[in-house]
C-alpha atoms as a PDB file:
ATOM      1  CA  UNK A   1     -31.517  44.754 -21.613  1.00  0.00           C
ATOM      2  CA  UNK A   2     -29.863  42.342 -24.162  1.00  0.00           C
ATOM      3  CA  UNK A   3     -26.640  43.576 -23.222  1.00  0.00           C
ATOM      4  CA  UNK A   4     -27.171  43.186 -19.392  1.00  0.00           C
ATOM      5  CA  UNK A   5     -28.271  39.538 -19.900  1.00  0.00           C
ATOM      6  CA  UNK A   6     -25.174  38.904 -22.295  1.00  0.00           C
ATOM      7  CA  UNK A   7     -22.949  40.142 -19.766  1.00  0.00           C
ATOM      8  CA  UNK A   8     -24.319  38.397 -16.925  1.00  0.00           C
ATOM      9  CA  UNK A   9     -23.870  34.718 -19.006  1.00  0.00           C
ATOM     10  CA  UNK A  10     -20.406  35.953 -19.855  1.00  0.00           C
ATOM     11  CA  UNK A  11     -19.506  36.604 -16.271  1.00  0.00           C
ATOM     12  CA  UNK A  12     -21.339  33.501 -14.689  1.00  0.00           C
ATOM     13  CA  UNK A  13     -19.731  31.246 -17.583  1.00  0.00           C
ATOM     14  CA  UNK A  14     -15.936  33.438 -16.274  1.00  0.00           C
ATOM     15  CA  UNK A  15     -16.922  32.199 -12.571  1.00  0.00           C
ATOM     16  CA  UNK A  16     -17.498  28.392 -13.490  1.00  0.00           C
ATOM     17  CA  UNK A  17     -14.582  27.963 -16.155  1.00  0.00           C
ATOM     18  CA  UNK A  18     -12.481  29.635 -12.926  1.00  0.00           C
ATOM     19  CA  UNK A  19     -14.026  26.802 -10.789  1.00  0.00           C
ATOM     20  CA  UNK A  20     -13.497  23.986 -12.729  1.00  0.00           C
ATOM     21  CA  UNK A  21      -9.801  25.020 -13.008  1.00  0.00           C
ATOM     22  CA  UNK A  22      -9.500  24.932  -9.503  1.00  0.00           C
ATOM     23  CA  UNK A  23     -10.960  21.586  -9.185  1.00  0.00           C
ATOM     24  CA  UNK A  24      -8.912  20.158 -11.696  1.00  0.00           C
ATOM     25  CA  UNK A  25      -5.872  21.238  -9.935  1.00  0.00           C
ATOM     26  CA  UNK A  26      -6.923  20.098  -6.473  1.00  0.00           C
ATOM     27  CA  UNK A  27      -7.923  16.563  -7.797  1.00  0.00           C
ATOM     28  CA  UNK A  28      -4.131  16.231  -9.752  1.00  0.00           C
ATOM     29  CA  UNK A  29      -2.185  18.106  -6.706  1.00  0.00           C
ATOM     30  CA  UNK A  30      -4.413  15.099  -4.520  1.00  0.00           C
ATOM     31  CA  UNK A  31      -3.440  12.265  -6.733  1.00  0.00           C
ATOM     32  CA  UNK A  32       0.189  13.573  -7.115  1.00  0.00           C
ATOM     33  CA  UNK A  33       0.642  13.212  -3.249  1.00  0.00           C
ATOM     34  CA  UNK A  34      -1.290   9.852  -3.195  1.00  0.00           C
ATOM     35  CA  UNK A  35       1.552   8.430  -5.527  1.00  0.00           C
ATOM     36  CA  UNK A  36       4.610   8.969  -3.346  1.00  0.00           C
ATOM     37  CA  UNK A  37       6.146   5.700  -1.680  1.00  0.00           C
ATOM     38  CA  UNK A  38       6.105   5.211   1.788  1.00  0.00           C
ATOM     39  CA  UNK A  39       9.846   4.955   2.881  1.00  0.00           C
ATOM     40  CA  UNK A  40       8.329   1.889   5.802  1.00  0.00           C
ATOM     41  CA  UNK A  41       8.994  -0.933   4.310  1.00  0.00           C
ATOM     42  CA  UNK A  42       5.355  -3.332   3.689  1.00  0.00           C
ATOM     43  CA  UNK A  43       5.975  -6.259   6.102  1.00  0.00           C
ATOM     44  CA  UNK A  44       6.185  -4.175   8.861  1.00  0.00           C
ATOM     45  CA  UNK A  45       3.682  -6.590  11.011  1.00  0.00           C
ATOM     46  CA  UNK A  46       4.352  -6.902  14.630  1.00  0.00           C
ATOM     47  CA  UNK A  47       6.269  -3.654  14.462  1.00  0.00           C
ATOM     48  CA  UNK A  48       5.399   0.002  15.275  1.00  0.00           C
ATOM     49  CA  UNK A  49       7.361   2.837  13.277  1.00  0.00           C
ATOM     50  CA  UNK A  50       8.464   5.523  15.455  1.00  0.00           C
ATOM     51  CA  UNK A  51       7.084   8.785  13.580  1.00  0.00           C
ATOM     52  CA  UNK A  52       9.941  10.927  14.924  1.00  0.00           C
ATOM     53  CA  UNK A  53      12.996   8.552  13.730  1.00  0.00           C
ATOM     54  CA  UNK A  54      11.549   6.112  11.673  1.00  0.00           C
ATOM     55  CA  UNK A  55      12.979   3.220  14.149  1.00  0.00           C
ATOM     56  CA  UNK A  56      11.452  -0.471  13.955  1.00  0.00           C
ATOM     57  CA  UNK A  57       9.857  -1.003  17.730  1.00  0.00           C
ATOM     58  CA  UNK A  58       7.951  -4.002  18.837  1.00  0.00           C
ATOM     59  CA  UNK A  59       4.227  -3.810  18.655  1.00  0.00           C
ATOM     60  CA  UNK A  60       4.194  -3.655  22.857  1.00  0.00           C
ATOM     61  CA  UNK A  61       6.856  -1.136  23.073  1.00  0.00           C
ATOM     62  CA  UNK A  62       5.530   2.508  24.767  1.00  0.00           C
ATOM     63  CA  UNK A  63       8.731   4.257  23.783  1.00  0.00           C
ATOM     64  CA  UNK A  64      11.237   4.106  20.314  1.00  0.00           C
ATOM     65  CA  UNK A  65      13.821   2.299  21.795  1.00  0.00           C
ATOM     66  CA  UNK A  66      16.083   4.607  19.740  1.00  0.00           C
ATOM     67  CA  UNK A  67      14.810   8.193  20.602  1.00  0.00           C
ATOM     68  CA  UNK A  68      12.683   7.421  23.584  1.00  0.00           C
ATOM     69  CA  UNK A  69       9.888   9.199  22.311  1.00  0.00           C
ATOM     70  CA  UNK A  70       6.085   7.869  23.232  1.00  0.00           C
ATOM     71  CA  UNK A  71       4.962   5.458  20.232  1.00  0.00           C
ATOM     72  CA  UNK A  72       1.350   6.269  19.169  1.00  0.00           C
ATOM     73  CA  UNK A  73      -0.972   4.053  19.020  1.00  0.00           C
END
């Protein structure tokens, strides 16, 4: 029964060494993606981005004025 129990710690300590290294890669991959620059400039107040193009559009516009696609939000 020693042997049973031995293997049983080995496997269950296998399982969380496997989860922990999955964790740890999530939490770098996650802070890796968090670093990247926005290509908007900052002081973009007053203006809506256009998601498709990237074109500067007032804050009352309902369509890019450069792709005439709807403006979210």
């Amino acid at each position: 029964m020693d042997q049973n129990v031995l293997l049983a710690l080995v496997v269950v300590a296998a399982i969380g060494l496997g989860a922990a290294i999955l964790i740890l890669r999530r939490v770098n991959r996650e802070e890796a993606e968090a670093g990247r620059e926005s290509p908007f400039g900052t002081s973009t107040e007053g203006m809506k981005v256009c998601p498709h193009c990237g074109g500067q559009n007032l804050w009352s516009d309902a369509t890019c004025v450069y792709c005439q696609k709807p403006l979210k939000g």
